[in-house]
Protein backbone atom coordinates (compact mmCIF):
# COMPACT_ATOMS: atom_id res chain seq x y z
CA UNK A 1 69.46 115.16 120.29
CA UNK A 2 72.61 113.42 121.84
CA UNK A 3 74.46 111.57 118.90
CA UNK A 4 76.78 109.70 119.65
CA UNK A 5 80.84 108.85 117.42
CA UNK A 6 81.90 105.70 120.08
CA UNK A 7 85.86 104.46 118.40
CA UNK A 8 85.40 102.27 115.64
CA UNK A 9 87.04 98.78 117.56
CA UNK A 10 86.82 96.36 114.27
CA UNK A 11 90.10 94.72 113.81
CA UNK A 12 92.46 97.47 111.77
CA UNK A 13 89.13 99.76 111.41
CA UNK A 14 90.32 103.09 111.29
CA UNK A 15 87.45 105.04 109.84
CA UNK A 16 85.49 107.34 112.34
CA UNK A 17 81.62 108.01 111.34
CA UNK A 18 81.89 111.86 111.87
CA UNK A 19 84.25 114.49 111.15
CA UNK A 20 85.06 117.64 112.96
CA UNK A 21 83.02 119.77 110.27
CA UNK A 22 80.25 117.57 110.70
CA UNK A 23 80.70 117.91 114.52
CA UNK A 24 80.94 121.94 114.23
CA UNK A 25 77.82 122.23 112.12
CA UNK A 26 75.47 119.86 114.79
CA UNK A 27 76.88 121.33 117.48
CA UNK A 28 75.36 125.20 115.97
CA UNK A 29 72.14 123.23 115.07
CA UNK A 30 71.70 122.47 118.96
CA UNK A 31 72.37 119.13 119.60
CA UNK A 32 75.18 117.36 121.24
CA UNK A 33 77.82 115.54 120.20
CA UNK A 34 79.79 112.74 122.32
CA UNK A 35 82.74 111.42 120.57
CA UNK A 36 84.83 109.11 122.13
CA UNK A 37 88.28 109.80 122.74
CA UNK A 38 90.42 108.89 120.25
CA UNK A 39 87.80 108.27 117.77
CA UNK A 40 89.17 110.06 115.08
CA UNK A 41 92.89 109.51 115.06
CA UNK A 42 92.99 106.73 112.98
CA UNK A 43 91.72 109.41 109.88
CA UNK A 44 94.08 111.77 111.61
CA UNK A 45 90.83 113.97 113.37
CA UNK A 46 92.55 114.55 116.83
CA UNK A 47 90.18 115.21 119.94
CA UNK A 48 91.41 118.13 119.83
CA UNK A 49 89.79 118.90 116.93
CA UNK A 50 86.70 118.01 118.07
CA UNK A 51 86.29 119.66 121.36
CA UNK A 52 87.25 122.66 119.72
CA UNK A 53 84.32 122.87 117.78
CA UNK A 54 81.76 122.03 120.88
CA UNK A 55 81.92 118.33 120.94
CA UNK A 56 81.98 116.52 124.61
CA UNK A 57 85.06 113.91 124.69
CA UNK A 58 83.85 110.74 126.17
CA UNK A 59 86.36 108.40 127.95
CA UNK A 60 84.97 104.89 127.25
CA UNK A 61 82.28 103.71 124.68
CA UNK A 62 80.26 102.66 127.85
CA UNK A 63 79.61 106.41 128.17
CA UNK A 64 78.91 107.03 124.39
CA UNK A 65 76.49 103.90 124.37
CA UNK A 66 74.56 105.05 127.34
CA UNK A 67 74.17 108.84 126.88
CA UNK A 68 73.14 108.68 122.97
CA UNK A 69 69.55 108.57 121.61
CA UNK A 70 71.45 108.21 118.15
CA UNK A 71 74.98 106.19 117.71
CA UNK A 72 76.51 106.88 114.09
CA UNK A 73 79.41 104.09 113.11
CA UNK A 74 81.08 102.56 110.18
CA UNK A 75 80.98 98.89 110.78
CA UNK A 76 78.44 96.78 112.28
CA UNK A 77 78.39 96.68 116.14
CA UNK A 78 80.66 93.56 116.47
CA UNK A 79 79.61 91.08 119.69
CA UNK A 80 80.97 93.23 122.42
CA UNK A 81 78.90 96.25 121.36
CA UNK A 82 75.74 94.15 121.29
CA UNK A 83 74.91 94.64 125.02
CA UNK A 84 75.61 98.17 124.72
CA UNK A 85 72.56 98.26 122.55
CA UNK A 86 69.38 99.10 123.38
CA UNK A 87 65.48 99.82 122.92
CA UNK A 88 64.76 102.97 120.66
CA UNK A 89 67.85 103.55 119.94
CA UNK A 90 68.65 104.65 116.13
CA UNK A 91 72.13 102.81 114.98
CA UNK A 92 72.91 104.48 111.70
CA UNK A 93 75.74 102.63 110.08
CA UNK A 94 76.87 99.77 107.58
CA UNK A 95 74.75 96.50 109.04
CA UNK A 96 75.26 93.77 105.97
CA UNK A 97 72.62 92.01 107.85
CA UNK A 98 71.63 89.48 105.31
CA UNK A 99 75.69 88.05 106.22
CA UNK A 100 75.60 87.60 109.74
CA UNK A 101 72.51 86.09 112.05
CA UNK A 102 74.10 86.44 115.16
CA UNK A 103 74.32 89.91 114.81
CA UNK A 104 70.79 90.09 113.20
CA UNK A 105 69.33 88.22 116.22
CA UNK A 106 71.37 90.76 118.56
CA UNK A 107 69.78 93.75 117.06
CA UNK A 108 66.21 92.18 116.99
CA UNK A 109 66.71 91.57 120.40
CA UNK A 110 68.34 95.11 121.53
CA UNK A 111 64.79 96.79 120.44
CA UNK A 112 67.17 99.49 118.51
CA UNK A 113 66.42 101.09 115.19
CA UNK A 114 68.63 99.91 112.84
CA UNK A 115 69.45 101.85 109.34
CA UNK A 116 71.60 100.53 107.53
CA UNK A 117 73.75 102.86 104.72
CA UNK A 118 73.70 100.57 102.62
CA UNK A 119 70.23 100.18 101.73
CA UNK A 120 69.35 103.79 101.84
CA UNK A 121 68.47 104.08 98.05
CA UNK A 122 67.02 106.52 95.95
CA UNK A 123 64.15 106.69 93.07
CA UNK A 124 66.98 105.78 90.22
CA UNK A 125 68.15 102.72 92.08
CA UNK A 126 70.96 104.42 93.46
CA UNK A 127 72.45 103.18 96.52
CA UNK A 128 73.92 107.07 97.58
CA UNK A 129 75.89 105.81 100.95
CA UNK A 130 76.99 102.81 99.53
CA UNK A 131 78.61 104.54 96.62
CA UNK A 132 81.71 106.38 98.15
CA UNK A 133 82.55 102.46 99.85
CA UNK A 134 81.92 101.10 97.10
CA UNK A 135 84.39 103.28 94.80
CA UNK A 136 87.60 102.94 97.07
CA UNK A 137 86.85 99.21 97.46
CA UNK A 138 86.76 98.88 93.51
CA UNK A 139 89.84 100.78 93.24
CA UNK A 140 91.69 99.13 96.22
CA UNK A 141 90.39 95.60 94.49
CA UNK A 142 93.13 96.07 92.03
CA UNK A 143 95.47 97.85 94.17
CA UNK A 144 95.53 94.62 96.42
CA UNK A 145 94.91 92.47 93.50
CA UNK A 146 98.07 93.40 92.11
CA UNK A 147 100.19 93.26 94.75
CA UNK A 148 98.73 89.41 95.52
CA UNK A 149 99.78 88.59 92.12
CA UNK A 150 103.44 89.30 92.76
CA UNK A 151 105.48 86.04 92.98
CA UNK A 152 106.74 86.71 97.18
CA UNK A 153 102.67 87.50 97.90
CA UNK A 154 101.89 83.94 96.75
CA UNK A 155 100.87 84.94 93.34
CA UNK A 156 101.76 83.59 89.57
CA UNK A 157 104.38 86.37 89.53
CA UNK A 158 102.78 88.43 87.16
CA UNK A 159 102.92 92.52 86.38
CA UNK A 160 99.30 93.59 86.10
CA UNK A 161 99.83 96.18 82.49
CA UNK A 162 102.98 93.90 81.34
CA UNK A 163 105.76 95.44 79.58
CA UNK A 164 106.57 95.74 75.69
CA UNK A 165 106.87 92.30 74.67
CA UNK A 166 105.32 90.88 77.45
CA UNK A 167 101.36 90.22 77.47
CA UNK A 168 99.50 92.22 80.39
CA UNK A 169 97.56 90.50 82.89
CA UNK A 170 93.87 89.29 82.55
CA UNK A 171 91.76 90.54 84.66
CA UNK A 172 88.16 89.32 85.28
CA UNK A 173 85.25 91.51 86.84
CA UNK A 174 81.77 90.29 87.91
CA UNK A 175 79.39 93.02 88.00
CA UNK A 176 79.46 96.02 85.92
CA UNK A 177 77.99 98.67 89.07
CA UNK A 178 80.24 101.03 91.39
CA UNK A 179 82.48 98.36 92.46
CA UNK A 180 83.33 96.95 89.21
CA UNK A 181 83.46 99.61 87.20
CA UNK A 182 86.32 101.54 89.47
CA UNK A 183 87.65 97.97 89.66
CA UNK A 184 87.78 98.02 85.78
CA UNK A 185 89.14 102.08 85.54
CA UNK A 186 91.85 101.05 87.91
CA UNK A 187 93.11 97.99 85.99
CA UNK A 188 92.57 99.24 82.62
CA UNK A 189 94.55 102.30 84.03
CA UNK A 190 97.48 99.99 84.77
CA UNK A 191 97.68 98.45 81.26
CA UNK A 192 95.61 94.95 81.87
CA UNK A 193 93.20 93.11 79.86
CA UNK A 194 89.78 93.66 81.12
CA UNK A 195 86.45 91.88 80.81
CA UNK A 196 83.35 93.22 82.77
CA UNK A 197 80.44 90.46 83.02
CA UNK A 198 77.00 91.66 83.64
CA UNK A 199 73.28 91.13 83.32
CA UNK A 200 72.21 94.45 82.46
CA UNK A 201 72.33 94.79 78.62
CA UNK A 202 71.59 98.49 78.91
CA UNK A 203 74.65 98.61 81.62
CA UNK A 204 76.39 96.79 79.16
CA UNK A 205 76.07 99.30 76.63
CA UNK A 206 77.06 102.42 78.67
CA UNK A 207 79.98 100.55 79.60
CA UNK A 208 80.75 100.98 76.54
CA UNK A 209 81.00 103.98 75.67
CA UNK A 210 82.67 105.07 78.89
CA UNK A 211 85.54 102.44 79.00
CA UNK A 212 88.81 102.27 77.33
CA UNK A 213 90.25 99.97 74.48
CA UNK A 214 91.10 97.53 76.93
CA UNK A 215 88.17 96.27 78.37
CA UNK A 216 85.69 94.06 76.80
CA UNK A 217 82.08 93.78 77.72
CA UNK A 218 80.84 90.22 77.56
CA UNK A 219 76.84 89.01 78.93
CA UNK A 220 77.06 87.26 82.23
CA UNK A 221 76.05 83.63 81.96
CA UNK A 222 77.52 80.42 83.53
CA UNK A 223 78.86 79.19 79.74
CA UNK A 224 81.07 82.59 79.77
CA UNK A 225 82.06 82.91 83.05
CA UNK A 226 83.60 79.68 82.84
CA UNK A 227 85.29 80.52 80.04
CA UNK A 228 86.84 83.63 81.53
CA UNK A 229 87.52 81.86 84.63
CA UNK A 230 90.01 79.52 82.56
CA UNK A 231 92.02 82.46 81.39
CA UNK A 232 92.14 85.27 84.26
CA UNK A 233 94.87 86.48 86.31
CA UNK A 234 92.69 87.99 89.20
CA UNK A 235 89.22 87.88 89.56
CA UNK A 236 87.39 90.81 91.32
CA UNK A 237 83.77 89.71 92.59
CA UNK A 238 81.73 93.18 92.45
CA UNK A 239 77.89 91.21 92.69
CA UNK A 240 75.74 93.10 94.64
CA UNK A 241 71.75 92.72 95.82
CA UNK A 242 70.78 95.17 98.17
CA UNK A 243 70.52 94.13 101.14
CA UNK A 244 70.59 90.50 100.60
CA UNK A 245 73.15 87.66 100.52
CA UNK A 246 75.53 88.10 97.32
CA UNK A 247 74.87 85.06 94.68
CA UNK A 248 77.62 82.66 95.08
CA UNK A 249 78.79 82.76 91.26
CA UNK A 250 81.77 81.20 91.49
CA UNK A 251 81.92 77.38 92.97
CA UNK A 252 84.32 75.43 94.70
CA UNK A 253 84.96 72.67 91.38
CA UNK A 254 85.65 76.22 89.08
CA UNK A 255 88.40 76.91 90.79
CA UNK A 256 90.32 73.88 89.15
CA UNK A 257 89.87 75.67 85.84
CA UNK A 258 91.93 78.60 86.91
CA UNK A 259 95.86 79.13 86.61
CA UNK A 260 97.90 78.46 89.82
CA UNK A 261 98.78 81.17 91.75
CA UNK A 262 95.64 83.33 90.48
CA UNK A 263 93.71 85.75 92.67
CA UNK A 264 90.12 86.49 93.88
CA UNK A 265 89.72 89.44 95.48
CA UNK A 266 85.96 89.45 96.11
CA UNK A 267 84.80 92.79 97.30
CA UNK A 268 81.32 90.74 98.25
CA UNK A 269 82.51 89.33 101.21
CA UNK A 270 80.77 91.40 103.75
CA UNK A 271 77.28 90.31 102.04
CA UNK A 272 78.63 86.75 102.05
CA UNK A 273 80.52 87.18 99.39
CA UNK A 274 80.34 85.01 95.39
CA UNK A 275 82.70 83.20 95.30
CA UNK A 276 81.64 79.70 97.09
CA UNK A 277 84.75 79.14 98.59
CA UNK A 278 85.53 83.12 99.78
CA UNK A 279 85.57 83.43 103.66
CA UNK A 280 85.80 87.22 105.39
CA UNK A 281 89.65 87.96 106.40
CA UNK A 282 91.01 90.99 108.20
CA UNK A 283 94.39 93.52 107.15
CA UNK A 284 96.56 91.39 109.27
CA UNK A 285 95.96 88.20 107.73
CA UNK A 286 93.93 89.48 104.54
CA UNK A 287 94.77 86.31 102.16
CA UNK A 288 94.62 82.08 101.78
CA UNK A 289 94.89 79.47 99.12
CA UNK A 290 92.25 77.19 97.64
CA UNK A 291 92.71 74.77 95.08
CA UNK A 292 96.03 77.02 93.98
CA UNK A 293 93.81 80.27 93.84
CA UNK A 294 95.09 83.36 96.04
CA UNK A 295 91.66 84.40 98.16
CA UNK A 296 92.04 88.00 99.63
CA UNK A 297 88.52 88.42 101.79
CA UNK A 298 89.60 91.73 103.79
CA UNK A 299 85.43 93.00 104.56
CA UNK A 300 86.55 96.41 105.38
CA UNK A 301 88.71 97.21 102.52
CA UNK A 302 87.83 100.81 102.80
CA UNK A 303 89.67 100.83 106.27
CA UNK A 304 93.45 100.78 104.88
CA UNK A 305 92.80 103.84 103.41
CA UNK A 306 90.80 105.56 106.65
CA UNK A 307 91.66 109.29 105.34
CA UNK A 308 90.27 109.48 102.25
CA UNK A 309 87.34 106.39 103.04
CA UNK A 310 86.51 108.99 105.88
CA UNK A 311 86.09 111.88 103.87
CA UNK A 312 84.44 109.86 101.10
CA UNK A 313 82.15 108.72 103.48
CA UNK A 314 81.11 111.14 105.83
CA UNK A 315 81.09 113.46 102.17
CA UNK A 316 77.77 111.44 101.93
CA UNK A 317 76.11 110.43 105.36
CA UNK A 318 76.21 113.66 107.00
CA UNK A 319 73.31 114.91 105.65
CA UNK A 320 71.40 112.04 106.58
CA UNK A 321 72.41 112.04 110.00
CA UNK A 322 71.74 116.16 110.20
CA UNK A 323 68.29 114.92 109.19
CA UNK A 324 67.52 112.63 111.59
CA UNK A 325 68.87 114.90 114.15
CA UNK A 326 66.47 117.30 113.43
CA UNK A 327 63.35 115.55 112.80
CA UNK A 328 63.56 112.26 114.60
CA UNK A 329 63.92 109.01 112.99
CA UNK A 330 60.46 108.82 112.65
CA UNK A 331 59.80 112.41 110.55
CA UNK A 332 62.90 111.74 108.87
CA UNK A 333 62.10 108.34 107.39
CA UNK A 334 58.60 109.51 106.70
CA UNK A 335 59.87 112.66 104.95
CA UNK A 336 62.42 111.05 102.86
CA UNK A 337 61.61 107.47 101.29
CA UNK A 338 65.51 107.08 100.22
CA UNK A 339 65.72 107.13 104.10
CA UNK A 340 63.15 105.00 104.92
CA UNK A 341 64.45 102.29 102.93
CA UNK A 342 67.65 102.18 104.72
CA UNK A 343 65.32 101.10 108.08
CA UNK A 344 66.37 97.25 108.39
CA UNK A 345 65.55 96.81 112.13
CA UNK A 346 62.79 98.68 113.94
CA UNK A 347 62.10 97.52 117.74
CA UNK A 348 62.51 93.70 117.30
CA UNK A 349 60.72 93.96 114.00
CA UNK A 350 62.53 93.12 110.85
CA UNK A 351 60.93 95.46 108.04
CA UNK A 352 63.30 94.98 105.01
CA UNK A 353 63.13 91.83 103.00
CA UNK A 354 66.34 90.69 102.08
CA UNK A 355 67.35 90.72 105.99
CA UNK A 356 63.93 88.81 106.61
CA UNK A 357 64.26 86.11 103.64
CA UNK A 358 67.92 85.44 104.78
CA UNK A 359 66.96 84.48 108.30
CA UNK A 360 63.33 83.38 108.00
CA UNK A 361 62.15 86.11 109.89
CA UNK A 362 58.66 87.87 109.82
CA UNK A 363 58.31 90.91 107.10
CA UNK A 364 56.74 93.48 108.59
CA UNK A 365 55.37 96.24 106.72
CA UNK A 366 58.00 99.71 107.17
CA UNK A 367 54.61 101.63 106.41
CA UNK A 368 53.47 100.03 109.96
CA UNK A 369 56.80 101.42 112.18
CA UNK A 370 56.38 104.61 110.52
């Protein structure tokens, strides 16, 4: 098989979707890789690297595009990659579908198959190439978080773990999964006042055992996320429902109840995000002000940090993508149903519901593509 690494062209992406290693080992398995030059070098994989283990260095992504039978990537194709698309070709990468119809309709259209990471998810609910996102965004939630909250970032001037004397920071986190439990780690690390709010009782309980001192568990309800609302320093939004549009928990009229010059850092953005009033923002410009609330609605978090979100990353996909090297997307999905689930798109037919109740599409049976 040709698979194809075209450069990651996202505003301030700097992730690549395969790493030397990764090259090196499909390479001795037969196939052929086409990276584009300079894919790597934001994660600090030269080309050098990668021709020296067998791959072919492609000058444009015109020539990656049209030579691959299977393009891997970390974001979404964005609008200028859509005509590069096109019929029976696998895209394996992070879609967020269920966030974006234009580039929903695009992919229908293209007649590609589509499978998305991040519903590839196995029997215990798992979501396995979601995960290693999904930890450095929690982390980097409180990392930027933090650094919003200082007084010359537009923030209440506040130290996240205090000092003796002082009281720490509050810090609010909705959803008790990946996200907001490295969320919570990180600013429980750093000496704040935690609360996790989630659904899941049993969650709730193995939160607590794992947690420090400093963070409380409380049931997620409107009543009680009001009242946490009224007294947190930054909020981190960590909802998730695979591969569907994120609950908008937070509205517009809550955001009079919180303190001026309070954050949201909603790591939900990229599947529309919960928090009403939260709109997708980029490194450059990453933050704006609503009702006297700090919004920070960067959708590639992961990208600041490309070195270790690469590693992370590819730590987890490259199996997957040795798979359907070998067998064919086809084999691959049929042989592995964690796989199968991740298939969003097949050949202008939409078979995975969340992308088909966000858009009003027709659900067709995976079973049928397969």
């Amino acid at each position: 098989m040709i698979i194809g690494v075209p450069n990651e062209i996202k505003t301030d992406e700097n992730r690549v979707a395969l790493v030397p290693a990764g090259a090196e080992t499909l390479v001795s398995d037969g196939h052929t890789v086409l990276v584009e030059t300079h894919a790597g070098e934001g994660s600090s994989f030269l080309d050098e690297q990668y021709a020296a283990v067998g791959a072919e260095l492609a000058a444009n992504a015109a020539d990656v595009w049209s030579r691959a039978e299977m393009i891997i990537k970390v974001k979404e194709p964005i609008e200028s990659e859509w005509p590069l698309m096109r019929e029976d070709q696998v895209i394996f990468t992070y879609f967020h579908f269920a966030a974006d119809e234009r580039l929903t309709r695009a992919v229908v259209d293209s007649g590609c198959i589509a499978i998305a990471y991040e519903t590839v998810q196995v029997d215990g609910g798992e979501l396995p190439l979601l995960t290693p996102m999904s930890e450095v965004a929690g982390r980097m939630a409180v990392q930027e978080g933090a650094k919003y909250l200082e007084k010359l970032m537009g923030g209440r001037g506040i130290l996240l773990g205090g000092v003796p004397g002082v009281m720490p920071a509050n810090v609010l986190v909705i959803g008790g999964g990946v996200v907001g439990t490295n969320a919570a780690k990180m600013a429980a690390g750093l000496g704040a006042h935690v609360t996790i709010l989630d659904l899941s009782l049993d969650r709730l309980r193995y939160l607590s055992d794992v947690m420090p001192h400093n963070v409380d568990l409380v049931y997620s309800n409107r009543h009680n996320l009001l009242e946490q609302l009224e007294t947190a320093d930054l909020v981190v939004g960590a909802v998730l429902v695979p591969g569907a549009k994120a609950p908008k928990l937070v509205r517009r009229e809550d955001l009079t109840r919180m303190k001026a010059g309070s954050v949201i850092v909603d790591v939900a953005v990229d599947q529309g995000g919960c928090v009403e009033t939260i709109e997708p923002t980029t490194h450059a410009n990453p933050t704006y002000v609503v009702e006297g609330v700090v919004h920070y609605g960067v959708a590639n978090m992961p990208g600041a940090v490309p070195r270790t979100s690469t590693l992370a990353l590819t730590n987890a996909t490259f199996s997957y993508v040795r798979t359907l090297a070998e067998l064919g997307w086809q084999e691959a999905c049929r042989s592995d149903r964690a796989l199968s689930l991740g298939l969003n798109v097949v050949n202008g037919k939409v078979v995975y519901p969340g992308v088909a109740e966000a858009f009003d599409f027709t659900l067709v049976d995976v079973g049928a593509v397969l």
